[in-house]
PDB file of N, CA and C in Angstrom:
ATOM      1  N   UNK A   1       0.838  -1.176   0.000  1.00  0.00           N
ATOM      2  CA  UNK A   1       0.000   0.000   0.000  1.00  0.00           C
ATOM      3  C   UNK A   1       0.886   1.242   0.000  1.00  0.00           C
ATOM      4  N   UNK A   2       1.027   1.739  -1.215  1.00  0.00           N
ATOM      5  CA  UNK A   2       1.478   3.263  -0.748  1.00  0.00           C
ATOM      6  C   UNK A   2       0.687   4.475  -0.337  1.00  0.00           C
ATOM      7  N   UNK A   3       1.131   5.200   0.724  1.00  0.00           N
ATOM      8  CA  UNK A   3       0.975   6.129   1.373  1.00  0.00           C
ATOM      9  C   UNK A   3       1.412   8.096   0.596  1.00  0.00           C
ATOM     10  N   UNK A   4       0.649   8.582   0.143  1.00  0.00           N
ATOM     11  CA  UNK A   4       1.121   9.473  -0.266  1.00  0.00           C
ATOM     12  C   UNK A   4       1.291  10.781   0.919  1.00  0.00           C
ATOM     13  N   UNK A   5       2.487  10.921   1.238  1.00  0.00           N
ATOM     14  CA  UNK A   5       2.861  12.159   2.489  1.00  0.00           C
ATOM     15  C   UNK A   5       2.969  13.563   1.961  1.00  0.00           C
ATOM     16  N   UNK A   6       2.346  14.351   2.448  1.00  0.00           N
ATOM     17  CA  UNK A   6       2.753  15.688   2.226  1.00  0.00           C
ATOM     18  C   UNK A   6       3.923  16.674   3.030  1.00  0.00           C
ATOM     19  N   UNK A   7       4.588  16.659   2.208  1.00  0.00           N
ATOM     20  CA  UNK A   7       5.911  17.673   2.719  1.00  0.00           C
ATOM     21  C   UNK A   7       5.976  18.530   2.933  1.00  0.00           C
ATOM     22  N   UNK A   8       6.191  19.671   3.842  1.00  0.00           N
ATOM     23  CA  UNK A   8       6.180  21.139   3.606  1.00  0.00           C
ATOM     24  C   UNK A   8       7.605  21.728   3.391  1.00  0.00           C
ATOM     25  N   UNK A   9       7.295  22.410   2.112  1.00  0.00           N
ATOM     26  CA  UNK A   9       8.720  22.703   1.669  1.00  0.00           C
ATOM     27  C   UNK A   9       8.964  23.955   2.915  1.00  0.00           C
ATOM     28  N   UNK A  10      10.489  24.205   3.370  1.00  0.00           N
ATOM     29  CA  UNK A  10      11.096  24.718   4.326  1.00  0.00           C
ATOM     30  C   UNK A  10      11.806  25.911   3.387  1.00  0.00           C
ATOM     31  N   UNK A  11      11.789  25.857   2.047  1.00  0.00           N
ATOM     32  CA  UNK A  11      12.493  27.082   1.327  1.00  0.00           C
ATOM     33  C   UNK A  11      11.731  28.236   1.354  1.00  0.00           C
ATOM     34  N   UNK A  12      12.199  29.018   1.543  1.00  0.00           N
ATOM     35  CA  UNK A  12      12.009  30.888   1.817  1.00  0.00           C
ATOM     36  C   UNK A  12      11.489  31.085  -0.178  1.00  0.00           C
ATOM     37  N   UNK A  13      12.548  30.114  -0.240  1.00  0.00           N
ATOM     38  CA  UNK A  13      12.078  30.525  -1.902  1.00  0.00           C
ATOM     39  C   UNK A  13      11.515  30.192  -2.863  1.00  0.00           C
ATOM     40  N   UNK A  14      11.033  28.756  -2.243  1.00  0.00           N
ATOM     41  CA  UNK A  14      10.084  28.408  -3.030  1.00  0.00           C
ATOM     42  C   UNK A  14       8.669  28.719  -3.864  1.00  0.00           C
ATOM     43  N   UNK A  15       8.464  29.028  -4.922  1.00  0.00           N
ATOM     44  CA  UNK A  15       7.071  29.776  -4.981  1.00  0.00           C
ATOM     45  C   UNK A  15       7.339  31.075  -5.907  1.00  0.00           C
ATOM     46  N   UNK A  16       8.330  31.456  -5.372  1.00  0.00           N
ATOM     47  CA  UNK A  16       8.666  33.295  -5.579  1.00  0.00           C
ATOM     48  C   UNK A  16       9.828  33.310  -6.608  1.00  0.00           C
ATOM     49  N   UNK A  17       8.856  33.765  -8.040  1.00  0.00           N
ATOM     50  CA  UNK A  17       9.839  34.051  -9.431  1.00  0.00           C
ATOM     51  C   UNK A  17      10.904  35.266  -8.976  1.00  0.00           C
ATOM     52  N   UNK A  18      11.864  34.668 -10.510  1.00  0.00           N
ATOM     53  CA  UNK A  18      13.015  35.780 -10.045  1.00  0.00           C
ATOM     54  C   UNK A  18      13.182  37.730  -9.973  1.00  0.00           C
ATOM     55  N   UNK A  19      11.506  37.635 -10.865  1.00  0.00           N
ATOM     56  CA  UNK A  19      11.073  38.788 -10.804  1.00  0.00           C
ATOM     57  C   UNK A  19      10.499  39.660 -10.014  1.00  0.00           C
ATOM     58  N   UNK A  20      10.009  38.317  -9.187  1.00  0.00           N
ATOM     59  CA  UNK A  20       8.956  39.128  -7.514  1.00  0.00           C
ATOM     60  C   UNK A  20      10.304  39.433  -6.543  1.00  0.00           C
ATOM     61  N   UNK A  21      11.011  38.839  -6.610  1.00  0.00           N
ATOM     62  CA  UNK A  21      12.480  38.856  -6.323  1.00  0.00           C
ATOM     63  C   UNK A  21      12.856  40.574  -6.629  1.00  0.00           C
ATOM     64  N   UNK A  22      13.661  40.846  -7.697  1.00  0.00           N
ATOM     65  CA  UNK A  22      13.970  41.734  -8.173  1.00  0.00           C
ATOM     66  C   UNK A  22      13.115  42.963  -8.012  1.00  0.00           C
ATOM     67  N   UNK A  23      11.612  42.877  -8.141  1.00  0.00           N
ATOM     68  CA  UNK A  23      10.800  44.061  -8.144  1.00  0.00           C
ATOM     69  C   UNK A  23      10.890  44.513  -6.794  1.00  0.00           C
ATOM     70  N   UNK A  24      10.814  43.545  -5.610  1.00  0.00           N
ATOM     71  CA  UNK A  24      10.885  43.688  -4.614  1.00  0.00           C
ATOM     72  C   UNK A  24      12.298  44.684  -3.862  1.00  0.00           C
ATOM     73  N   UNK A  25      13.246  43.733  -4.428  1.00  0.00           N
ATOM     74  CA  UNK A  25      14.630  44.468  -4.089  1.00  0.00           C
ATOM     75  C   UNK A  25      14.758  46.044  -4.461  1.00  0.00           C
ATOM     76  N   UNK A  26      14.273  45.981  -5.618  1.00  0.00           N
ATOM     77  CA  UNK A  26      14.152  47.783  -6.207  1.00  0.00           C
ATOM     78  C   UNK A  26      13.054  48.059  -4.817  1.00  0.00           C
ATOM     79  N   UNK A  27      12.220  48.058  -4.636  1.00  0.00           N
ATOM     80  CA  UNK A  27      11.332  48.948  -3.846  1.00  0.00           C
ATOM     81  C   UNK A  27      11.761  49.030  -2.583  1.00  0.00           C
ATOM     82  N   UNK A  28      12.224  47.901  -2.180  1.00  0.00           N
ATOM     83  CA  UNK A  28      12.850  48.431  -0.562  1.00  0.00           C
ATOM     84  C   UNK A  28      14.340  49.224  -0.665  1.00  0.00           C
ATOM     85  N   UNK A  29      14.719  48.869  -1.734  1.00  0.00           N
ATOM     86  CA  UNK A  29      16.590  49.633  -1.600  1.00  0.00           C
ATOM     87  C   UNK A  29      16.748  50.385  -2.728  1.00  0.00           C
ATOM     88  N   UNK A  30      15.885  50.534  -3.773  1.00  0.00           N
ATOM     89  CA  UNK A  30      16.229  50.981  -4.933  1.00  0.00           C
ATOM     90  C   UNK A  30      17.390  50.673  -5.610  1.00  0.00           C
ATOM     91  N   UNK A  31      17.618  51.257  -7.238  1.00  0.00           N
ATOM     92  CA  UNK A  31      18.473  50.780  -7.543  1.00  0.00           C
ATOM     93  C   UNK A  31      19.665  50.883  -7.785  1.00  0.00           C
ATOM     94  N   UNK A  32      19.958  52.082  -6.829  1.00  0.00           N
ATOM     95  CA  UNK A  32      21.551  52.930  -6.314  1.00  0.00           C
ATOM     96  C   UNK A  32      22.009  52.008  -5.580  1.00  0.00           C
ATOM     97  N   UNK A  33      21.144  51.395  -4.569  1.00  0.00           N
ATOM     98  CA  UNK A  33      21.990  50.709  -3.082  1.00  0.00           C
ATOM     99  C   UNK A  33      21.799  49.456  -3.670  1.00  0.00           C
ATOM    100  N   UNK A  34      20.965  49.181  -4.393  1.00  0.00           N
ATOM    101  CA  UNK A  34      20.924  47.462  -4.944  1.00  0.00           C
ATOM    102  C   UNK A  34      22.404  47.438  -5.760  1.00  0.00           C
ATOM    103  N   UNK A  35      22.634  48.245  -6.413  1.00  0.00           N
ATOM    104  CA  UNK A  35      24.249  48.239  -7.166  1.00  0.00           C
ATOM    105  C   UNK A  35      25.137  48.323  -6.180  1.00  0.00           C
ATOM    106  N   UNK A  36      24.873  49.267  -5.316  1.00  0.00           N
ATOM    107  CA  UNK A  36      26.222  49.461  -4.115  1.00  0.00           C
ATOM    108  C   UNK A  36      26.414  47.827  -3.245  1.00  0.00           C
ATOM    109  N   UNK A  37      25.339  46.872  -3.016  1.00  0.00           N
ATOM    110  CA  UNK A  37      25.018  46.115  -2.632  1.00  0.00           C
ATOM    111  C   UNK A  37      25.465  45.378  -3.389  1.00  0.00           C
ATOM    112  N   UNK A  38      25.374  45.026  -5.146  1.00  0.00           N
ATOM    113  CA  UNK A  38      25.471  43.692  -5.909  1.00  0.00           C
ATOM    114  C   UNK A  38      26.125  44.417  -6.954  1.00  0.00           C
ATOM    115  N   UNK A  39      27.402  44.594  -7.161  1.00  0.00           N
ATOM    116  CA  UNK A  39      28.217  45.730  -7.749  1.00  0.00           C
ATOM    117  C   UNK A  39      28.300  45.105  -9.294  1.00  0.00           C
ATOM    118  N   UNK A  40      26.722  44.749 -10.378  1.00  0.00           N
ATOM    119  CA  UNK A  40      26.639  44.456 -11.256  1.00  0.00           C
ATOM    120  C   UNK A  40      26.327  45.500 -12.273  1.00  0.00           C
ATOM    121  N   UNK A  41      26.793  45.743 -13.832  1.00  0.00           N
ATOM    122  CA  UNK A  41      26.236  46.622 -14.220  1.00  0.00           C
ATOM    123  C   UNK A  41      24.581  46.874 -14.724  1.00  0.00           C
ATOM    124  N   UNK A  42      24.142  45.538 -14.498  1.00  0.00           N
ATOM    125  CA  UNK A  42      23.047  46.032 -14.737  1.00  0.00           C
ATOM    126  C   UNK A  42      22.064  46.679 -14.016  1.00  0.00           C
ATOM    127  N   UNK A  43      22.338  46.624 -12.704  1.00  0.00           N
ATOM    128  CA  UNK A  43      22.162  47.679 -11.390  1.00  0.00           C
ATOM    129  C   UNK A  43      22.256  48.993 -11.742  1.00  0.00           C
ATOM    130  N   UNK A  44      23.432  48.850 -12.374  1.00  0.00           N
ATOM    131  CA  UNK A  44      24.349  50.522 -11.946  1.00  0.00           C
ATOM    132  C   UNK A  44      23.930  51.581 -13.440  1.00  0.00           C
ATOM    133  N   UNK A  45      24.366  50.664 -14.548  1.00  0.00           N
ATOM    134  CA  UNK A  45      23.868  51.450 -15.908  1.00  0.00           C
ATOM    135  C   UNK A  45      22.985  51.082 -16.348  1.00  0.00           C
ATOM    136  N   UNK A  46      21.914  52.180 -16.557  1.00  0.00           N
ATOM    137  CA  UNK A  46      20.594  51.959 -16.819  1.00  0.00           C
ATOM    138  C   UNK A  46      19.818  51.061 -16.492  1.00  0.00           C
ATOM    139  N   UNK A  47      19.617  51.003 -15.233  1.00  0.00           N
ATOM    140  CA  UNK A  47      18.986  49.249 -15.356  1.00  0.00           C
ATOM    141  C   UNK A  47      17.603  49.433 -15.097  1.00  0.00           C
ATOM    142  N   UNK A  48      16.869  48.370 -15.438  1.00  0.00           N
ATOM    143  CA  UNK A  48      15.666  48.427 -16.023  1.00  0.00           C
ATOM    144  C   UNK A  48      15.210  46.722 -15.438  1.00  0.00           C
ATOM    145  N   UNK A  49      14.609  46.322 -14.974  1.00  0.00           N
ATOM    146  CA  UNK A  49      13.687  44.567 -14.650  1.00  0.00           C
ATOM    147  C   UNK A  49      14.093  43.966 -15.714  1.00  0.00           C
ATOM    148  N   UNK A  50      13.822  44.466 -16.588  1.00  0.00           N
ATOM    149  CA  UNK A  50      14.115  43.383 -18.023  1.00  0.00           C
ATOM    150  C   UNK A  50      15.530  42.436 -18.337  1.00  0.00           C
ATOM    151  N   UNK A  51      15.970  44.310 -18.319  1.00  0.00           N
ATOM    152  CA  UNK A  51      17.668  43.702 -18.719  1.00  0.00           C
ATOM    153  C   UNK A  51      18.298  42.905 -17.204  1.00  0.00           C
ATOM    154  N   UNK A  52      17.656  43.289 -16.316  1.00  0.00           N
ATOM    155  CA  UNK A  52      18.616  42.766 -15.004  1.00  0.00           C
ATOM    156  C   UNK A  52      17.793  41.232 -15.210  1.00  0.00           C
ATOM    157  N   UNK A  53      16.881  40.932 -15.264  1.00  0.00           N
ATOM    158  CA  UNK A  53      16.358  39.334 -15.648  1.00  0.00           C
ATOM    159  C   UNK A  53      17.188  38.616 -16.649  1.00  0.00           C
ATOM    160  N   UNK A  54      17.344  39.198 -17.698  1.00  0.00           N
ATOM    161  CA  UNK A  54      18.015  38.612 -18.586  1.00  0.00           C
ATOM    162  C   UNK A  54      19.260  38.117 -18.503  1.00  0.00           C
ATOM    163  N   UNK A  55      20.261  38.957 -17.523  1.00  0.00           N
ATOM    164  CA  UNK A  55      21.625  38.748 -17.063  1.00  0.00           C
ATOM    165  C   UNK A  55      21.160  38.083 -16.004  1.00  0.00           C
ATOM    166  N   UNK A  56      20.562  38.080 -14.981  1.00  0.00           N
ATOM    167  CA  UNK A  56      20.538  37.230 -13.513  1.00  0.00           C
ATOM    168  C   UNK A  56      20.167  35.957 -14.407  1.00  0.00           C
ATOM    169  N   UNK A  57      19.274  35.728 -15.460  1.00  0.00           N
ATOM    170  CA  UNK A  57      18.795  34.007 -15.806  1.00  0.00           C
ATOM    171  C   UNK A  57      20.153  33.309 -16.335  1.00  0.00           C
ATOM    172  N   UNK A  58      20.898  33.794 -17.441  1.00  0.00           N
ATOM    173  CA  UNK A  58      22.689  33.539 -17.478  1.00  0.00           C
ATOM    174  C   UNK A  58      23.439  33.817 -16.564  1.00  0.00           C
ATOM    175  N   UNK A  59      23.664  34.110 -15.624  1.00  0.00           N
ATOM    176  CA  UNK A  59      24.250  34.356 -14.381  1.00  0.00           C
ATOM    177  C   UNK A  59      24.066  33.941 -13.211  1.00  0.00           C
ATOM    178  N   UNK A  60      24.575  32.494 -13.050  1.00  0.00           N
ATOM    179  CA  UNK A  60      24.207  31.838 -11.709  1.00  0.00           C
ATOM    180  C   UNK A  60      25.038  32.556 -10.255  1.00  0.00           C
ATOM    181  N   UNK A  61      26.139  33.078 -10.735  1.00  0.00           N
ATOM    182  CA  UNK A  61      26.594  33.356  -9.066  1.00  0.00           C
ATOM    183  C   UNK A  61      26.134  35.008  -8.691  1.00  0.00           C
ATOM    184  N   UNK A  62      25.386  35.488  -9.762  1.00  0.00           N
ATOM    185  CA  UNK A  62      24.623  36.929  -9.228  1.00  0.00           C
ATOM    186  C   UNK A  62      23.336  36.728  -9.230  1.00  0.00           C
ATOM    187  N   UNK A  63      22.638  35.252  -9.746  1.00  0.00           N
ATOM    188  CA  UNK A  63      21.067  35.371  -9.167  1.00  0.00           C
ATOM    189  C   UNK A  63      21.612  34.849  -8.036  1.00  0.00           C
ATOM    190  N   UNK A  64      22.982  34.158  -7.557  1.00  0.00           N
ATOM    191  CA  UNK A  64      22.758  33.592  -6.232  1.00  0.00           C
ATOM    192  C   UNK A  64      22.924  34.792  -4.973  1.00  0.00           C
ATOM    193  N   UNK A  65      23.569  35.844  -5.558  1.00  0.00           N
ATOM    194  CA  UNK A  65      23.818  37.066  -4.861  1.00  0.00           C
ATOM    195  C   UNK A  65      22.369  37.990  -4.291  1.00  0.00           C
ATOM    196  N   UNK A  66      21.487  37.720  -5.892  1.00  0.00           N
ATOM    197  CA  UNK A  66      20.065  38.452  -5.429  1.00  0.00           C
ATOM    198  C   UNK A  66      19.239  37.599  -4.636  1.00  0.00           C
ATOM    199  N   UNK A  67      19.358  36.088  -4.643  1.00  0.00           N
ATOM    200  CA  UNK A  67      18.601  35.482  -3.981  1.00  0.00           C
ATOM    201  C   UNK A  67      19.006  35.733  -1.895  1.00  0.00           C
ATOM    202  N   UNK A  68      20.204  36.113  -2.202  1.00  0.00           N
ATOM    203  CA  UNK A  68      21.066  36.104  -1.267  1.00  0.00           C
ATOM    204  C   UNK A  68      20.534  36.982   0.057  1.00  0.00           C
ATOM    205  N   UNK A  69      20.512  38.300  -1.276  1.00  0.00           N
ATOM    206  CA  UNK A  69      19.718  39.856  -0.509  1.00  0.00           C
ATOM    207  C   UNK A  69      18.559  39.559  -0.083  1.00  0.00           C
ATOM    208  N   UNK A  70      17.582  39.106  -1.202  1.00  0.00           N
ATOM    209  CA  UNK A  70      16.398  39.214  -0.893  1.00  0.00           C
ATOM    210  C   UNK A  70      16.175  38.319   0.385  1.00  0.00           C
ATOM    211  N   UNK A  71      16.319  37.119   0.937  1.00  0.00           N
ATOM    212  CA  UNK A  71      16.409  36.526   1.913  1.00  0.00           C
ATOM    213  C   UNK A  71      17.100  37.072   3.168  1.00  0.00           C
ATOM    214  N   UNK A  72      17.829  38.261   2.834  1.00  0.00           N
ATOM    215  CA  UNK A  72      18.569  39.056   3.984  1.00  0.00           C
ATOM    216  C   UNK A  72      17.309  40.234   4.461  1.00  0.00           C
ATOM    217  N   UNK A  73      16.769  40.235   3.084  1.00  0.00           N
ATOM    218  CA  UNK A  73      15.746  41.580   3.613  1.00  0.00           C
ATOM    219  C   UNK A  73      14.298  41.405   3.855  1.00  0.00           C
ATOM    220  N   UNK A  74      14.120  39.972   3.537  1.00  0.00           N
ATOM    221  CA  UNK A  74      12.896  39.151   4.259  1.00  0.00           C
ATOM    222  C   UNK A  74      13.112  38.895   5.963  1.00  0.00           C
ATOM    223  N   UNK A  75      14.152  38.699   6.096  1.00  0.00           N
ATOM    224  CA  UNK A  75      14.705  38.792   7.242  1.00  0.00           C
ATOM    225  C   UNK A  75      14.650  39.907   8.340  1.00  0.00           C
ATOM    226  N   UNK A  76      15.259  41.018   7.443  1.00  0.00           N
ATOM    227  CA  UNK A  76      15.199  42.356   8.064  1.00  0.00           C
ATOM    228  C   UNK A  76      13.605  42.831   8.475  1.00  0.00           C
ATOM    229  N   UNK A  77      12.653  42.601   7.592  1.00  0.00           N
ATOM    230  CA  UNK A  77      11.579  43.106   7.362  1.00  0.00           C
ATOM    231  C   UNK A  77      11.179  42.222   8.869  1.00  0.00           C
ATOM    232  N   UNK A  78      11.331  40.683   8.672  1.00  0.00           N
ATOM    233  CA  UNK A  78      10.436  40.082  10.149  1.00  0.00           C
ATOM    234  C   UNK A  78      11.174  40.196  11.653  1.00  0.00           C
ATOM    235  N   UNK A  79      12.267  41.282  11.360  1.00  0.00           N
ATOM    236  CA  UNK A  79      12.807  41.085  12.462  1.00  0.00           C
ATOM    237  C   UNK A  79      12.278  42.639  13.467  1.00  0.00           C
ATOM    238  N   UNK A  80      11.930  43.297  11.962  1.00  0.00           N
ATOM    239  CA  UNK A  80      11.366  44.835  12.558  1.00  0.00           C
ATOM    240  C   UNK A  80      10.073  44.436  12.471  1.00  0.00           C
ATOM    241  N   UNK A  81       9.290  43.273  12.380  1.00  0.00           N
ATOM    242  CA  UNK A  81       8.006  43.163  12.247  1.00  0.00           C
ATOM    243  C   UNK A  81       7.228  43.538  11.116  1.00  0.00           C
ATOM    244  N   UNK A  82       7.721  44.158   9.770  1.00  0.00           N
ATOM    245  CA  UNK A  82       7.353  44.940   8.649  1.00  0.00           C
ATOM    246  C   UNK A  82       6.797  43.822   7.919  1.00  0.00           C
ATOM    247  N   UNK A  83       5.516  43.599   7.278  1.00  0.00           N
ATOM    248  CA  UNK A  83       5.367  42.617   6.325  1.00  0.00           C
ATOM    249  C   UNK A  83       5.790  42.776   5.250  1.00  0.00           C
ATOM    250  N   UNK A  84       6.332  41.550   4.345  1.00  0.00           N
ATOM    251  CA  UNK A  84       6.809  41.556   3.341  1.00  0.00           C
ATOM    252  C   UNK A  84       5.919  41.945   2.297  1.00  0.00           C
ATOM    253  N   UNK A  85       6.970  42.302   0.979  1.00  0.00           N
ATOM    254  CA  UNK A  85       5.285  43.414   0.184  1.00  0.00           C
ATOM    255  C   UNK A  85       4.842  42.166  -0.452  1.00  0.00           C
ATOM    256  N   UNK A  86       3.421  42.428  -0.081  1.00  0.00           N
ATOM    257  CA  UNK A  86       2.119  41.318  -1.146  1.00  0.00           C
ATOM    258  C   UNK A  86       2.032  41.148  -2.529  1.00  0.00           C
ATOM    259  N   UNK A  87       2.030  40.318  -2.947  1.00  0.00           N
ATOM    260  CA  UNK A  87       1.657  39.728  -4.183  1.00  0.00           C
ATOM    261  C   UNK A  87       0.347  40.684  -4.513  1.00  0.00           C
ATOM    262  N   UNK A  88      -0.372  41.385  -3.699  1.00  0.00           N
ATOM    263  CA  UNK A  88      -1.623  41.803  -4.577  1.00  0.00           C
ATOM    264  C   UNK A  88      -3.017  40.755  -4.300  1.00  0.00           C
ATOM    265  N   UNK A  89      -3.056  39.449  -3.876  1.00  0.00           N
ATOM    266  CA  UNK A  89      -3.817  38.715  -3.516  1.00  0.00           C
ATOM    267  C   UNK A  89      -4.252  38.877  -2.095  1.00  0.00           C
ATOM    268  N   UNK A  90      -3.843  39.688  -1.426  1.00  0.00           N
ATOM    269  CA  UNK A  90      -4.460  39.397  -0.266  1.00  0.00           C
ATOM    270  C   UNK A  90      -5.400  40.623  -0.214  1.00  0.00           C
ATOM    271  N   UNK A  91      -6.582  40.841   0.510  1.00  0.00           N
ATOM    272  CA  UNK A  91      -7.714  41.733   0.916  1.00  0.00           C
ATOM    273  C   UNK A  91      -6.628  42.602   1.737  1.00  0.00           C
ATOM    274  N   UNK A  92      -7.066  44.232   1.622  1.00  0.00           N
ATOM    275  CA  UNK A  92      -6.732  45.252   2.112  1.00  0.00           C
ATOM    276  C   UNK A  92      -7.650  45.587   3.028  1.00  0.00           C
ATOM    277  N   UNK A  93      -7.377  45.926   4.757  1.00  0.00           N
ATOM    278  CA  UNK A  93      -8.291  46.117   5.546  1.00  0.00           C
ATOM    279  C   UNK A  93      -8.486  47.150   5.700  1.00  0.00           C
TER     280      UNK A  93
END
């Protein structure tokens, strides 16, 4: 008889594209301190969601850098109690 178990995944990151990622990082640090922070050019010159997606999806050791932040500032946010910003799905009270 197999038993089918449900797991609860334990990743922070599971779920969350590299874009909710990124949009996020711009709004809490913008994208002066996100460069001073991840000293890439697509931070620093002109950068734009698009082009920084395009280089973070070829670029494994600077999406590992943004995954890095963003988990530093999920952090920050529950440590000051700040909720992390919503997807937009949840009811506004």
């Amino acid at each position: 008889m197999n038993e089918v178990t449900m797991v609860t995944n334990r990743d922070p990151l599971h779920g969350i594209t590299l874009e909710r990622m990124l949009t996020e990082l711009v709004t809490h640090f913008g994208w002066i301190d996100l460069g001073q922070r991840i000293p890439i050019r697509c931070f620093n010159s002109d950068p734009s969601i698009a082009s920084s997606l395009k280089f973070l999806r070829k670029t494994p050791w600077a999406r590992e850098k943004v995954e890095g932040l963003y988990l530093y500032m999920l952090r920050e946010k529950a440590r000051q109690g700040k909720p992390a910003a919503s997807s937009g799905d949840e009811p506004s009270q």
